[in-house]
Protein backbone atom coordinates (compact mmCIF):
# COMPACT_ATOMS: atom_id res chain seq x y z
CA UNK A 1 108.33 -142.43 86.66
CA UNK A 2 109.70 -143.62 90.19
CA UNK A 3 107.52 -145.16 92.54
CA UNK A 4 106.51 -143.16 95.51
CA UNK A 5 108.37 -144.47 98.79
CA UNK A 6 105.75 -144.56 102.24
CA UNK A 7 108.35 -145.87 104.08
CA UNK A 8 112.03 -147.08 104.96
CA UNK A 9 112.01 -149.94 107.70
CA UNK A 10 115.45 -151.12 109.47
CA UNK A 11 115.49 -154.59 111.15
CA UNK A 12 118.33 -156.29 112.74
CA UNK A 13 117.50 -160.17 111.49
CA UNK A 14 118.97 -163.19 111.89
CA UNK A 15 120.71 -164.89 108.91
CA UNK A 16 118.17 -167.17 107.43
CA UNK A 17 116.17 -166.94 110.06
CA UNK A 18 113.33 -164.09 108.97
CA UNK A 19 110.23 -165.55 110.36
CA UNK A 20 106.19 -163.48 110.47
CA UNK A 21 106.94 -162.89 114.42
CA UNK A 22 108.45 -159.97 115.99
CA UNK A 23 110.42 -158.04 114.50
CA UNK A 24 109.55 -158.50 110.84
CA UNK A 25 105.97 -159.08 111.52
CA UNK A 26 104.78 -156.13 112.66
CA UNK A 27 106.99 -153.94 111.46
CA UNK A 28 106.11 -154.88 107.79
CA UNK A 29 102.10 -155.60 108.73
CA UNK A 30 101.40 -151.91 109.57
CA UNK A 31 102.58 -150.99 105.62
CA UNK A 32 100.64 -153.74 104.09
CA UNK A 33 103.68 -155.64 102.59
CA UNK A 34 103.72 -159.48 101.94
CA UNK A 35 105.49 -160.33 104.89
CA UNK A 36 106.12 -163.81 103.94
CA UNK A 37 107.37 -162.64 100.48
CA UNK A 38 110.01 -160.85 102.42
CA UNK A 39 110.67 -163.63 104.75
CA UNK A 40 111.22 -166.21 101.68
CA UNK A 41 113.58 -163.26 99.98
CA UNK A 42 115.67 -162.70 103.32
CA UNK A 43 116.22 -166.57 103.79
CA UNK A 44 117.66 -166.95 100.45
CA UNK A 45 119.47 -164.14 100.00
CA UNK A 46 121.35 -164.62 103.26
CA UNK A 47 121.94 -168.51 103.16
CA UNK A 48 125.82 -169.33 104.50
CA UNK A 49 126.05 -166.53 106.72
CA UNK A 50 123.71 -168.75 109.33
CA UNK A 51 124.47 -167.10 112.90
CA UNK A 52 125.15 -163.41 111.86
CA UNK A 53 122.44 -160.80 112.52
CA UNK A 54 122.45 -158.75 109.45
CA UNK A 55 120.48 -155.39 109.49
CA UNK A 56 118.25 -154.67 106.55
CA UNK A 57 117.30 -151.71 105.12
CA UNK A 58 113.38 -151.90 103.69
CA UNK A 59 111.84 -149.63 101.36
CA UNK A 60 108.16 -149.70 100.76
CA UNK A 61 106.35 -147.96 98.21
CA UNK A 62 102.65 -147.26 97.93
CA UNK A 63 101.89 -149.93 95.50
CA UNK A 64 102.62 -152.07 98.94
CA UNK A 65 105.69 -153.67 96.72
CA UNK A 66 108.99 -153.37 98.83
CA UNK A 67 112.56 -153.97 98.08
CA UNK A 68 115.53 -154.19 100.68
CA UNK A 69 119.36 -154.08 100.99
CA UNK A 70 121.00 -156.58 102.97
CA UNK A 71 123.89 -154.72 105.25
CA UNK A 72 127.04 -156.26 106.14
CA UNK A 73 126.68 -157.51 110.49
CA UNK A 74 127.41 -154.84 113.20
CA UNK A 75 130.99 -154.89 113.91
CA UNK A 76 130.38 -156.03 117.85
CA UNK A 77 128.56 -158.75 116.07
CA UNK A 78 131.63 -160.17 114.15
CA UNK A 79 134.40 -159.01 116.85
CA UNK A 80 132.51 -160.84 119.07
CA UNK A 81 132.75 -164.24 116.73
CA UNK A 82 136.22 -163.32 116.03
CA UNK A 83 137.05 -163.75 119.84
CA UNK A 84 134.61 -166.83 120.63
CA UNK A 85 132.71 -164.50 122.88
CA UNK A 86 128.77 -165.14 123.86
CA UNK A 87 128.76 -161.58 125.03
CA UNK A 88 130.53 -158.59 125.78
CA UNK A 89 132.13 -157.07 129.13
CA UNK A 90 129.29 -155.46 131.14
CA UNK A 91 132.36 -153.22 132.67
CA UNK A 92 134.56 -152.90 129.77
CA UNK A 93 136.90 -150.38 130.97
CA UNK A 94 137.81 -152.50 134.12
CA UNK A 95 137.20 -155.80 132.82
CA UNK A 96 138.96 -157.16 129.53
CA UNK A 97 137.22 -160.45 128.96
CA UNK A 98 139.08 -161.78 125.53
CA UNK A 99 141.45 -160.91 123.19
CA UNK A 100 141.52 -160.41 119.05
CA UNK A 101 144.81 -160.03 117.22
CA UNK A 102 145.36 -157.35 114.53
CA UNK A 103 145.18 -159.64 111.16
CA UNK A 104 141.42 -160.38 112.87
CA UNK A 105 140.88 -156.13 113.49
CA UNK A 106 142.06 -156.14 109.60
CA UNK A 107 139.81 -158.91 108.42
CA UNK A 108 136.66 -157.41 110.25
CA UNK A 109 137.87 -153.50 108.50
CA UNK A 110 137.75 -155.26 105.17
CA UNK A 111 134.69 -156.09 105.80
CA UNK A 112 132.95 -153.69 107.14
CA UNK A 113 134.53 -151.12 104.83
CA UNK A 114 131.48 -150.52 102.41
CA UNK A 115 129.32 -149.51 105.47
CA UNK A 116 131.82 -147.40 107.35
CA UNK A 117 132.34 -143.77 106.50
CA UNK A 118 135.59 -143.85 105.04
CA UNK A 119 137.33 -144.79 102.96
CA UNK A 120 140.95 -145.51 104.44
CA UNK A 121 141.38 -149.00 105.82
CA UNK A 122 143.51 -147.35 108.50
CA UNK A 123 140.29 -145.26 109.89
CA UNK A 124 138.46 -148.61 109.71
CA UNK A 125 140.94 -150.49 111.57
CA UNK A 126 141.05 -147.65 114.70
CA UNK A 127 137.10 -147.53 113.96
CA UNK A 128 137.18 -151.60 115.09
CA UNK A 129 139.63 -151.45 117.74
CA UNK A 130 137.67 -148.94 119.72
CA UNK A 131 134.61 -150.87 119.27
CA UNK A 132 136.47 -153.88 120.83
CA UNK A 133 137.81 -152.05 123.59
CA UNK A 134 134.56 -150.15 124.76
CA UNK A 135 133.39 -154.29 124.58
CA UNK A 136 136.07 -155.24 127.23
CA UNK A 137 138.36 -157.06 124.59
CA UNK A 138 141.83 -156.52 123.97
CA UNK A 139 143.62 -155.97 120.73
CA UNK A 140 146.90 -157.90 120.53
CA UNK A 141 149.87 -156.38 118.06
CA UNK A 142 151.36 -158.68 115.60
């Protein structure tokens, strides 16, 4: 028989970085779940991807065990590494503050392609580019 689910948590958490303070703390104290059990899974699981905010998907059952899934970084996340960028445009439409060329769109697609809704790396690739230009960068051709 299945285990009954009380609850599905998402956190955005740093790469190797899950600590007991805010977010995680709380958010997994209120269930009951070993917080630091969590913390020591999330640190190994995501070591070599240090500086990437990965969102994690956390489902807790009523025996307070949990288990999570380990997403792939939101796509401002990596465009933003891909152009060297602390932070995005606060006036994107009037305001392009960097630049990404297409084989960098393509590389981001491919890997954001298991968490997109489709399934053609053409719709992932337009998917990216308007994500970069509502940040203020520009996509270079070629």
């Amino acid at each position: 028989m299945a285990k009954e689910v009380v609850a599905q948590i998402k956190l955005y958490v740093p790469a190797g970085q899950a600590n007991p303070a805010p977010p995680v703390g709380p958010a997994l104290g209120q269930h009951g779940v070993n917080i630091m059990g969590f913390c020591k899974q999330f640190n190994e699981r995501t070591k070599g991807r240090e500086g990437l905010i990965l969102p994690a998907v956390i489902t807790i059952y009523k025996d307070k065990s949990f288990e999570f899934i380990i997403k792939s970084p939101p796509s401002a996340v990596l465009i933003k590494k891909a152009a060297n960028l602390a932070k995005a445009s606060g006036t994107a439409g009037k305001e392009k503050i960097g630049q990404i060329n297409m084989a960098q769109v393509k590389e981001i697609a491919k890997a954001k392609m298991e968490d997109l809704n489709t399934g053609d790396i053409n719709q992932a690739i337009k998917s990216i580019k308007g994500t970069a230009r509502s940040m203020g960068i520009e996509v270079i051709e070629g």
